[in-house]
PDB file of N, CA and C in Angstrom:
ATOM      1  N   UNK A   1    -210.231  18.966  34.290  1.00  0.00           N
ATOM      2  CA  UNK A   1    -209.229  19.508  33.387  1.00  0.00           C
ATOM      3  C   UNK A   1    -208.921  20.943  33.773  1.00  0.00           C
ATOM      4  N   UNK A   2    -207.583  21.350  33.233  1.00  0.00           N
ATOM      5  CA  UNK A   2    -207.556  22.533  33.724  1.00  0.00           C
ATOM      6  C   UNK A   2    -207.367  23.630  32.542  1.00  0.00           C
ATOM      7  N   UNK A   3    -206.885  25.030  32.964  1.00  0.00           N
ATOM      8  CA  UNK A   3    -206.994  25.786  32.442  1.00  0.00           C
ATOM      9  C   UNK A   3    -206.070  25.285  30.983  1.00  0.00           C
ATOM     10  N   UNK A   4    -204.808  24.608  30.689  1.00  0.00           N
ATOM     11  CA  UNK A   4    -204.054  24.497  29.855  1.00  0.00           C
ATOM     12  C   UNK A   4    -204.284  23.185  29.331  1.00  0.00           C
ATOM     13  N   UNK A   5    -205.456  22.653  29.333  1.00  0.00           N
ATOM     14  CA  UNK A   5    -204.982  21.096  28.952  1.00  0.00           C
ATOM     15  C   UNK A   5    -205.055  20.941  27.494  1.00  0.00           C
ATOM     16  N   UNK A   6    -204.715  19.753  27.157  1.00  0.00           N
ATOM     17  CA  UNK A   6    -204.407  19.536  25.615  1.00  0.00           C
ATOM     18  C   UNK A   6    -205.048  18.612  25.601  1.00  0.00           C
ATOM     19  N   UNK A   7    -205.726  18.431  23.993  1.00  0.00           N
ATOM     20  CA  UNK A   7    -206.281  17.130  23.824  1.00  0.00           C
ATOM     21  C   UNK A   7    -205.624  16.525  22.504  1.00  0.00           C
ATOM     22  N   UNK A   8    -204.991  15.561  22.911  1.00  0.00           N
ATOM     23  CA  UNK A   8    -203.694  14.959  22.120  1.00  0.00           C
ATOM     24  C   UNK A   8    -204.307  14.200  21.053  1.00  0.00           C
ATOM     25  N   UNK A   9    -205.152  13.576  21.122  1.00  0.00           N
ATOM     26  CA  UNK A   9    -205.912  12.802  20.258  1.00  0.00           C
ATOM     27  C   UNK A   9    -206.449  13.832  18.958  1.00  0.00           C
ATOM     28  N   UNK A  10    -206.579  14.971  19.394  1.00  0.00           N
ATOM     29  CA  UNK A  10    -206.672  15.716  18.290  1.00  0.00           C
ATOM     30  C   UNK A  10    -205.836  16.817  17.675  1.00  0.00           C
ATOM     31  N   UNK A  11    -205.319  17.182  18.496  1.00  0.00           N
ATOM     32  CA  UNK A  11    -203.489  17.728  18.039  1.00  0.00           C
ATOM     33  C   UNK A  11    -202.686  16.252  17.143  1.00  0.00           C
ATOM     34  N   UNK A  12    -202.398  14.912  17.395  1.00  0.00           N
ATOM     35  CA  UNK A  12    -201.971  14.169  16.501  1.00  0.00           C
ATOM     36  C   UNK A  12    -202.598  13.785  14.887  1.00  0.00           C
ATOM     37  N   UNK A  13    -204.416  13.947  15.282  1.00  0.00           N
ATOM     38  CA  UNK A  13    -205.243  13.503  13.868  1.00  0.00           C
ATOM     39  C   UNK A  13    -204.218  14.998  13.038  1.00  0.00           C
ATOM     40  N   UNK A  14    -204.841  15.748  13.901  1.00  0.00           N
ATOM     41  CA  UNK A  14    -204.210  17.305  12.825  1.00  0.00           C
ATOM     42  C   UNK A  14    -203.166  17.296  12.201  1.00  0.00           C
ATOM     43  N   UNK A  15    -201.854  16.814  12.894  1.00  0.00           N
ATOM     44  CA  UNK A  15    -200.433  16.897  12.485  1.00  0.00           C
ATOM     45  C   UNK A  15    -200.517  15.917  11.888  1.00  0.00           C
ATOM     46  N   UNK A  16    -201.071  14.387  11.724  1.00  0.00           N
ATOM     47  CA  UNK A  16    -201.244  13.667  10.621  1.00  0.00           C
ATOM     48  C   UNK A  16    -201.676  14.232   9.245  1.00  0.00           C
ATOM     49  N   UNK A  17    -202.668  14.975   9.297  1.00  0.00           N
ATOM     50  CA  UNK A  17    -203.894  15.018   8.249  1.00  0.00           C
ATOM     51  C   UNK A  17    -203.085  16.675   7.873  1.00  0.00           C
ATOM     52  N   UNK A  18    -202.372  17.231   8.459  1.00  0.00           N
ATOM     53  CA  UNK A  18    -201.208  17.907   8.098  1.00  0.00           C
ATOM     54  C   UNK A  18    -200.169  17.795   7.116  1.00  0.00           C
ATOM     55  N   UNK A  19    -199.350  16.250   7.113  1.00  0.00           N
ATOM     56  CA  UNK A  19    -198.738  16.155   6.557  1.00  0.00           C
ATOM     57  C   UNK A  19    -198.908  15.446   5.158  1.00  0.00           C
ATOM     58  N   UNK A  20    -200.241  15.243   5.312  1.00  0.00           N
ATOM     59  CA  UNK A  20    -200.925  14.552   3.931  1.00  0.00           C
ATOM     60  C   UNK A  20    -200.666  15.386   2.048  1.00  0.00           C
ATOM     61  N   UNK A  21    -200.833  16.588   2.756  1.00  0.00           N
ATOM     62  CA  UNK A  21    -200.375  17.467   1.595  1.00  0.00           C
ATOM     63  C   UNK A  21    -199.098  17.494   0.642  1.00  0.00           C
ATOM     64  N   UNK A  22    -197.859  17.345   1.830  1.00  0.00           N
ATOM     65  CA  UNK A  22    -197.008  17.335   1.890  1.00  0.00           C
ATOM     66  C   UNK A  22    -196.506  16.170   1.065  1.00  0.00           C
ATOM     67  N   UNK A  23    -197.211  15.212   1.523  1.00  0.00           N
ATOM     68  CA  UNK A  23    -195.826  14.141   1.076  1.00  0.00           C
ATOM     69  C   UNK A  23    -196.860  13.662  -0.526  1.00  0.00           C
ATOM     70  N   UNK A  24    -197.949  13.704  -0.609  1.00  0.00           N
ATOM     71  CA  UNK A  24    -199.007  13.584  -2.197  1.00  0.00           C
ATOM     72  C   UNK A  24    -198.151  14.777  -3.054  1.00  0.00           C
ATOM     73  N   UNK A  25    -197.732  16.079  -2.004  1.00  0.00           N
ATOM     74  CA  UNK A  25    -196.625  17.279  -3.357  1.00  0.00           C
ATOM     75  C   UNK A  25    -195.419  16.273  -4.041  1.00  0.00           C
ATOM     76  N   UNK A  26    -194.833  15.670  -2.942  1.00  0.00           N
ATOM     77  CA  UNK A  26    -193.927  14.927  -2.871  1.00  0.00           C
ATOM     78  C   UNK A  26    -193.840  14.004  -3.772  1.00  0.00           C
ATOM     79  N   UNK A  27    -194.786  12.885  -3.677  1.00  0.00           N
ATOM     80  CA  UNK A  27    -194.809  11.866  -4.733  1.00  0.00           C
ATOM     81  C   UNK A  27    -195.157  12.477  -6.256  1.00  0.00           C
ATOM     82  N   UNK A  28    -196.020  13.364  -6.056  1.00  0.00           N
ATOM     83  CA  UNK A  28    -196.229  13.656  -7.382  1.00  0.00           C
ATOM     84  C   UNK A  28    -195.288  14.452  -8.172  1.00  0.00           C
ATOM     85  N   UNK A  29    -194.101  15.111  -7.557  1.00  0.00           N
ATOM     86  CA  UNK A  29    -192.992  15.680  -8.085  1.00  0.00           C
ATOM     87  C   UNK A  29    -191.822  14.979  -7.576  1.00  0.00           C
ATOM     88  N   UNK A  30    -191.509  14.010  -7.274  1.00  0.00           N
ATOM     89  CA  UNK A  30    -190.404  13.421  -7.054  1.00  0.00           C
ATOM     90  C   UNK A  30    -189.976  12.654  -8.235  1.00  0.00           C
ATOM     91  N   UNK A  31    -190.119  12.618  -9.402  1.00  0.00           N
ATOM     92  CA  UNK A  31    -189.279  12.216 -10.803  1.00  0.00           C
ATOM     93  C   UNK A  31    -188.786  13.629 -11.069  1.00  0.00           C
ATOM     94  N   UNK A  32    -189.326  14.771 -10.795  1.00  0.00           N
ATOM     95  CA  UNK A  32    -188.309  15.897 -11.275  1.00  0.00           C
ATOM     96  C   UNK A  32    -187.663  16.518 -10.170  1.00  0.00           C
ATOM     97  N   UNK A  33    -187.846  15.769  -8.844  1.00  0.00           N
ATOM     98  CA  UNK A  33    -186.532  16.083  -8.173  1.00  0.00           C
ATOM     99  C   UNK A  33    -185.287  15.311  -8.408  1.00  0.00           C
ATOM    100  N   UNK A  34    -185.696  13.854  -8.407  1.00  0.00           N
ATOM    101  CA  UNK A  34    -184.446  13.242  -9.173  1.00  0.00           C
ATOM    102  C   UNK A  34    -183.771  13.676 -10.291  1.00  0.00           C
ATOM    103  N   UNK A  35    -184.973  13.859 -11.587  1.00  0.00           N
ATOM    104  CA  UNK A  35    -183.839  14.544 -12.764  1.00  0.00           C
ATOM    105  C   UNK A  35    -183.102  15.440 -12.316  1.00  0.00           C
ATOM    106  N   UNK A  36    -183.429  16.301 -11.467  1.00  0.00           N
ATOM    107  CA  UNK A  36    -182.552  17.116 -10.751  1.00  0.00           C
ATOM    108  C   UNK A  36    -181.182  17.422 -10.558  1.00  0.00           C
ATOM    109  N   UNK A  37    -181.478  16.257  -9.716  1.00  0.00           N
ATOM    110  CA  UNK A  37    -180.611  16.020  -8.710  1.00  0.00           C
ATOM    111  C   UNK A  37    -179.476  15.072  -9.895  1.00  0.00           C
ATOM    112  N   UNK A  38    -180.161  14.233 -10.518  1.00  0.00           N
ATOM    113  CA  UNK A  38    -178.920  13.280 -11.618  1.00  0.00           C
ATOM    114  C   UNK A  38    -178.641  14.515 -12.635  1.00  0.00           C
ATOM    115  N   UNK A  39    -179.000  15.342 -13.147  1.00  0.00           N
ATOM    116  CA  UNK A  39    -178.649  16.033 -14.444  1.00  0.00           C
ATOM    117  C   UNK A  39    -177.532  16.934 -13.732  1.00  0.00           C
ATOM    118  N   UNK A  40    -177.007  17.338 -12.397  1.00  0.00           N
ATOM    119  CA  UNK A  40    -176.498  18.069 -11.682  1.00  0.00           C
ATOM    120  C   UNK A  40    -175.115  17.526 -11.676  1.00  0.00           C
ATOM    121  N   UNK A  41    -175.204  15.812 -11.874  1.00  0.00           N
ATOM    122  CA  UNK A  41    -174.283  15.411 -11.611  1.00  0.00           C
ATOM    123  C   UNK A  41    -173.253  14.610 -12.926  1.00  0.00           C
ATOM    124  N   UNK A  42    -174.146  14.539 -13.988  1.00  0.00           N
ATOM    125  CA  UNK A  42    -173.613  14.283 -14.737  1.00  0.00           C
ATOM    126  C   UNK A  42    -172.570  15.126 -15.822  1.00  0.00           C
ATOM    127  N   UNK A  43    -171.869  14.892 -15.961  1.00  0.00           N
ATOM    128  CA  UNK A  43    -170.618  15.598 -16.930  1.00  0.00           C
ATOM    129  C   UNK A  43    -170.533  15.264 -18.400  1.00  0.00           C
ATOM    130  N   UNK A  44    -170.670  15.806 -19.642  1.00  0.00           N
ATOM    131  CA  UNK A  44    -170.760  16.236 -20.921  1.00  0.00           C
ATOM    132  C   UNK A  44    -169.268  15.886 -21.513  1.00  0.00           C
TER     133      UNK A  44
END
């Protein structure tokens, strides 16, 4: 191996186990992004 090598197998676990945060924020606030997004659009 040389001076620059990468070890991909663990650069991918990371960027997996990365985005884990992300998308659990996600599910757990995605009914008040929808109200959101519908209360934005509705007209009175």
């Amino acid at each position: 191996m040389g001076q620059h090598a990468y070890e991909w197998n663990e650069m991918m676990a990371m960027s997996i186990l990365g985005t884990f945060p992300v998308l659990i924020m996600y599910m757990v606030a995605q009914r008040y992004f929808l109200e959101g997004l519908t209360a934005g659009s509705v007209k009175n």
